[in-house]
C-alpha atoms as a PDB file:
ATOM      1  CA  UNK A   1      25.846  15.278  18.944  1.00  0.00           C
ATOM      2  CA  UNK A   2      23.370  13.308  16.436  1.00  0.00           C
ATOM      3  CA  UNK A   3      21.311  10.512  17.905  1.00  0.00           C
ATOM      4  CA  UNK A   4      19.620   8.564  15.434  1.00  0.00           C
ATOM      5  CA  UNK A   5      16.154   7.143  16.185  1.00  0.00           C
ATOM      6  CA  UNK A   6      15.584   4.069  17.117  1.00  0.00           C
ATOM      7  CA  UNK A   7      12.383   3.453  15.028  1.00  0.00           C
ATOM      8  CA  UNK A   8      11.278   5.356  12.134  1.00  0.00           C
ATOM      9  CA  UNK A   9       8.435   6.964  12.822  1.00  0.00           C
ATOM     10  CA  UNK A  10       6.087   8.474   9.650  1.00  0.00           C
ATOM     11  CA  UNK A  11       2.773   9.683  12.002  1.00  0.00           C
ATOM     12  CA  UNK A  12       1.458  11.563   8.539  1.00  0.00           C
ATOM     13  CA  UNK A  13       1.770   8.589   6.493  1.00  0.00           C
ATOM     14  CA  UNK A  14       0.757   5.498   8.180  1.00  0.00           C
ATOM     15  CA  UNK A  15      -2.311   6.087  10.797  1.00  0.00           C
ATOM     16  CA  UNK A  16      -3.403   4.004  13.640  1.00  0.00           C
ATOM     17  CA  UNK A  17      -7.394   4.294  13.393  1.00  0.00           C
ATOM     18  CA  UNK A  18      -9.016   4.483   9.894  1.00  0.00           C
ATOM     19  CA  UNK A  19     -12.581   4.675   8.874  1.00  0.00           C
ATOM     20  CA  UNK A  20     -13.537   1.440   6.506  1.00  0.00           C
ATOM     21  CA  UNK A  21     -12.530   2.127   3.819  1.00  0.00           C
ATOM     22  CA  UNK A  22     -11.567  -0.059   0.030  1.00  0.00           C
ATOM     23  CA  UNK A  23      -8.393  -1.921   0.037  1.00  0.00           C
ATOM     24  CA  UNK A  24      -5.832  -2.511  -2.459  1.00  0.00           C
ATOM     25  CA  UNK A  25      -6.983  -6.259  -2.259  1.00  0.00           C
ATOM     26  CA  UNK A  26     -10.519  -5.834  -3.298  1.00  0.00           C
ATOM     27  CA  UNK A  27      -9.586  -3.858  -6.619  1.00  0.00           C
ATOM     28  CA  UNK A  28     -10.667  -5.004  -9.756  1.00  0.00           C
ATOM     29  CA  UNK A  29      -8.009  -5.595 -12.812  1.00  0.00           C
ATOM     30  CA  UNK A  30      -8.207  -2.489 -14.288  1.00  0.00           C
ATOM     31  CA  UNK A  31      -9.572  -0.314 -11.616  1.00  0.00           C
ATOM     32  CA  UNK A  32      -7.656   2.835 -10.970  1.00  0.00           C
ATOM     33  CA  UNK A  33      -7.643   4.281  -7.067  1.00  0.00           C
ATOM     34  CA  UNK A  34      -5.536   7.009  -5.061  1.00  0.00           C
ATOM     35  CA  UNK A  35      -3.810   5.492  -2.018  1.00  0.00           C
ATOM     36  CA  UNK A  36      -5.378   7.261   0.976  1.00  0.00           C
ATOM     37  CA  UNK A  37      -3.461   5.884   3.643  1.00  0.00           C
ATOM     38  CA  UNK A  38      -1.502   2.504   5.404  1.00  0.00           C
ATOM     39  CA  UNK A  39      -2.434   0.714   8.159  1.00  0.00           C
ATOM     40  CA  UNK A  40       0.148   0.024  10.856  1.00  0.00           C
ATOM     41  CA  UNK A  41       2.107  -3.118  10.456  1.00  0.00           C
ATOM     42  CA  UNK A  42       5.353  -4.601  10.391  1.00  0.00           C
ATOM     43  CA  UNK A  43       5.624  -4.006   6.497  1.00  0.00           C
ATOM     44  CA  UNK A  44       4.173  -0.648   6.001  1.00  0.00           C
ATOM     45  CA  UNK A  45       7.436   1.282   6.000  1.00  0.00           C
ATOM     46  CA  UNK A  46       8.629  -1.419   3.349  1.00  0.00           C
ATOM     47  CA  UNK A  47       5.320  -0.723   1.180  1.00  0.00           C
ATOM     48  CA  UNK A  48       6.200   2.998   1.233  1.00  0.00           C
ATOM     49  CA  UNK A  49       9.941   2.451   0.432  1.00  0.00           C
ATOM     50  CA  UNK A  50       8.238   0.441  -2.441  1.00  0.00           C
ATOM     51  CA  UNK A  51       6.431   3.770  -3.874  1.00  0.00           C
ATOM     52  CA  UNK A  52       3.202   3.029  -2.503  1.00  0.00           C
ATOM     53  CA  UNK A  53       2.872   6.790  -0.690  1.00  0.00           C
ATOM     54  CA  UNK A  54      -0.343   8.449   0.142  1.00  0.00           C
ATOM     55  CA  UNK A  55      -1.342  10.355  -3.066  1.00  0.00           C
ATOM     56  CA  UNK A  56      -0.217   8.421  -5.159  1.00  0.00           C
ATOM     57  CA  UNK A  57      -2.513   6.896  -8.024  1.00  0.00           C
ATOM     58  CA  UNK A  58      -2.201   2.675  -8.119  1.00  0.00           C
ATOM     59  CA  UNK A  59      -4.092   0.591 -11.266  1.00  0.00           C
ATOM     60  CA  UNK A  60      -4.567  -2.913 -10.305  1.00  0.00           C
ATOM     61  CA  UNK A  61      -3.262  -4.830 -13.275  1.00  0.00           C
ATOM     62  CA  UNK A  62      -4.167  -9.309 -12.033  1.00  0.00           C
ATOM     63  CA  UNK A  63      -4.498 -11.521 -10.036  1.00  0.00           C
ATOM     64  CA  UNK A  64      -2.561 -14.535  -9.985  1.00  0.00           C
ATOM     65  CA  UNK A  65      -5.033 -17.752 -10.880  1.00  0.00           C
ATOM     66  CA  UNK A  66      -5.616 -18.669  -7.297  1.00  0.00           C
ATOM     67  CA  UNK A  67      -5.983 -14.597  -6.314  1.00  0.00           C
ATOM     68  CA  UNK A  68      -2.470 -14.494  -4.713  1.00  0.00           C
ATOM     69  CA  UNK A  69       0.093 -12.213  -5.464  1.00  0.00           C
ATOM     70  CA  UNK A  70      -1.492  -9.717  -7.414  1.00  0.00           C
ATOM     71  CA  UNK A  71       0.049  -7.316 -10.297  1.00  0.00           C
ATOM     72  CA  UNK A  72      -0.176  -3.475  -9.566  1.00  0.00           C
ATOM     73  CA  UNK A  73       1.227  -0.256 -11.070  1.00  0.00           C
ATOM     74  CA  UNK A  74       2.370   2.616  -9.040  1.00  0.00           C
ATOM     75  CA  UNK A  75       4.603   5.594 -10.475  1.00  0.00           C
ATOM     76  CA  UNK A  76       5.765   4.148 -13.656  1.00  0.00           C
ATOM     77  CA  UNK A  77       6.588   0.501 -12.522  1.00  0.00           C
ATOM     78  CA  UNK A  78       4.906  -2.838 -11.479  1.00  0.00           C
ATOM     79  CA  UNK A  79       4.606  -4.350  -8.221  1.00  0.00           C
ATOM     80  CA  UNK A  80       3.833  -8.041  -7.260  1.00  0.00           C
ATOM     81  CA  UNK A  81       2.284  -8.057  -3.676  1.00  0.00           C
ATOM     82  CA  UNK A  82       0.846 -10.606  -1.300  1.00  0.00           C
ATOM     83  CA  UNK A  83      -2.888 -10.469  -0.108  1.00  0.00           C
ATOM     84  CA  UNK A  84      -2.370  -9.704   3.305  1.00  0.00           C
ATOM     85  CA  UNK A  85       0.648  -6.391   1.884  1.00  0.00           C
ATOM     86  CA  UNK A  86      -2.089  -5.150  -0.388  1.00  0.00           C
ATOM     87  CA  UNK A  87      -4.974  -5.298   2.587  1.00  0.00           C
ATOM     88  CA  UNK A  88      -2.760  -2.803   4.352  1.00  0.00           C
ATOM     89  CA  UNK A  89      -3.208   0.121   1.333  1.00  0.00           C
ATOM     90  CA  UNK A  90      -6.226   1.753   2.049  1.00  0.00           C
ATOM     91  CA  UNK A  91      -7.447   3.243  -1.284  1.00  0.00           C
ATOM     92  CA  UNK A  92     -10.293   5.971  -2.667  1.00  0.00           C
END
């Protein structure tokens, strides 16, 4: 018999204790970094349904006038995300 899982669980992708590292939300426009890792939140398994996956190389296109959303491009297409969404990424 299958059981499905209650929870997805991605321990590889989305780690509980991180070093300080750069966030997606202190990019520059222009600035090209690899996303390292998420932090744990509500939201991260949405971010990496988005195509934001460890590995992956983002370019941080604007900023709205006020600094909130902001543009970004991951694999071939553009993303709008909130502040507090891009403070999750953890980039290098």
């Amino acid at each position: 018999m299958f059981v499905e899982p209650s929870e997805p669980t991605l321990p590889l992708l989305i780690k509980s204790q991180s070093v300080r590292m750069k966030t997606l939300a202190k990019m520059r426009p222009g600035e090209r970094r690899v996303i390292q890792q998420l932090k744990p939140s509500s939201v991260s398994i949405k971010l990496l349904e988005m195509g934001l996956l460890p590995g992956k190389t983002v370019r941080f296109n604007f900023s709205a006038p006020f600094g909130d959303p902001i543009s970004v491009q991951v694999a071939g297409y553009q993303l709008s995300l909130r502040l507090d969404e891009a403070d999750l990424i953890e980039v290098a």
